[in-house]
C-alpha atoms as a PDB file:
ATOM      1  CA  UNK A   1     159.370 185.653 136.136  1.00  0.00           C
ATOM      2  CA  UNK A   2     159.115 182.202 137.194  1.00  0.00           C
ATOM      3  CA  UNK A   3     156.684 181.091 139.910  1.00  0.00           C
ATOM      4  CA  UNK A   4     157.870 178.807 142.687  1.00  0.00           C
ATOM      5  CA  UNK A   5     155.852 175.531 143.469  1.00  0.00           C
ATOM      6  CA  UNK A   6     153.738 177.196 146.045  1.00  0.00           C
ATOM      7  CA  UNK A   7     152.894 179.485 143.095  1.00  0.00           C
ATOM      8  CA  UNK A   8     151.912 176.683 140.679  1.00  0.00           C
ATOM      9  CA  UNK A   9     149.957 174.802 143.096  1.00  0.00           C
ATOM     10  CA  UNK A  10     147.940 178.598 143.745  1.00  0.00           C
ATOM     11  CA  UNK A  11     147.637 179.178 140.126  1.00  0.00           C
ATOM     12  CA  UNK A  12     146.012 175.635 140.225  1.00  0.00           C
ATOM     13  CA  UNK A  13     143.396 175.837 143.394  1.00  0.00           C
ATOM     14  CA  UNK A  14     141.965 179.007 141.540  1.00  0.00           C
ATOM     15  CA  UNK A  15     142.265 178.210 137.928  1.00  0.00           C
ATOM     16  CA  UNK A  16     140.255 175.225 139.441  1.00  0.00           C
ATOM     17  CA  UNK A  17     137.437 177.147 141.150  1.00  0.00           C
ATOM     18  CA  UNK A  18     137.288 179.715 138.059  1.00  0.00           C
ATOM     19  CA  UNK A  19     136.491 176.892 135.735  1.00  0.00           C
ATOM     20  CA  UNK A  20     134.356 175.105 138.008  1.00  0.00           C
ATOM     21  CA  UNK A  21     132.077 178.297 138.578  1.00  0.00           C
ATOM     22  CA  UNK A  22     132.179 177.367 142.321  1.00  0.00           C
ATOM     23  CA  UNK A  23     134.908 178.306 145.373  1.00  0.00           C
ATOM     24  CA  UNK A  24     134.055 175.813 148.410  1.00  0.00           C
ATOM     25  CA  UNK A  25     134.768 176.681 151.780  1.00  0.00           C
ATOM     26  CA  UNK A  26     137.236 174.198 152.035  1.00  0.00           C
ATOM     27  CA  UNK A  27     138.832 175.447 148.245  1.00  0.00           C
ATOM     28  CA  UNK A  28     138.626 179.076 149.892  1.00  0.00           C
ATOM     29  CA  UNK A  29     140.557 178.077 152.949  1.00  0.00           C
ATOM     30  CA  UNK A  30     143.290 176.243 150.940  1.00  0.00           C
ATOM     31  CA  UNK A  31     143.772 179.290 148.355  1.00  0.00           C
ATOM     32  CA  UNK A  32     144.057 181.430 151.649  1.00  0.00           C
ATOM     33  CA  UNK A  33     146.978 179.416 153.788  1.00  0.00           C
ATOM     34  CA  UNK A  34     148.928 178.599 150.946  1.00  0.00           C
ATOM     35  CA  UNK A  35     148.914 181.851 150.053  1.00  0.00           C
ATOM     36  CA  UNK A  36     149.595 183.294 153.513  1.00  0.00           C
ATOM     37  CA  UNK A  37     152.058 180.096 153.933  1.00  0.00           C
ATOM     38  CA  UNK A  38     155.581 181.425 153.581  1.00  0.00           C
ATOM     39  CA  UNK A  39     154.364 185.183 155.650  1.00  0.00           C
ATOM     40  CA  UNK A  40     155.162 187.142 152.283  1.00  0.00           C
ATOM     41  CA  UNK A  41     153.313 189.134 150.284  1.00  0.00           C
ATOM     42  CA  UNK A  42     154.755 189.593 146.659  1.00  0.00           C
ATOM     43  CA  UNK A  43     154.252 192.371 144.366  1.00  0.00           C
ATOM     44  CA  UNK A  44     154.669 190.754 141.320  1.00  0.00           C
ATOM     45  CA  UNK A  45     151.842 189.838 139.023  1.00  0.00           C
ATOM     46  CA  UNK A  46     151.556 187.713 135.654  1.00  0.00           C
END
């Protein structure tokens, strides 16, 4: 199943904070409303 570009750019923000070791405040807040962005909350899972 292919991920949409909000998707990607999620996959990104926390492959980014994984690898980092670290999740800002600011990172946390981004992760949150892009993931709460389009009001859905899928099911699926890669």
């Amino acid at each position: 199943m292919k991920t949409g570009d909000t998707g990607e750019k999620l996959a990104q923000l926390i492959k980014k904070a994984i690898n980092d070791c670290e999740l800002t405040t600011s990172e946390y807040n981004e992760i949150l409303a892009l993931a709460d962005k389009d009001g859905i909350i899928d099911s699926h899972f890669q």
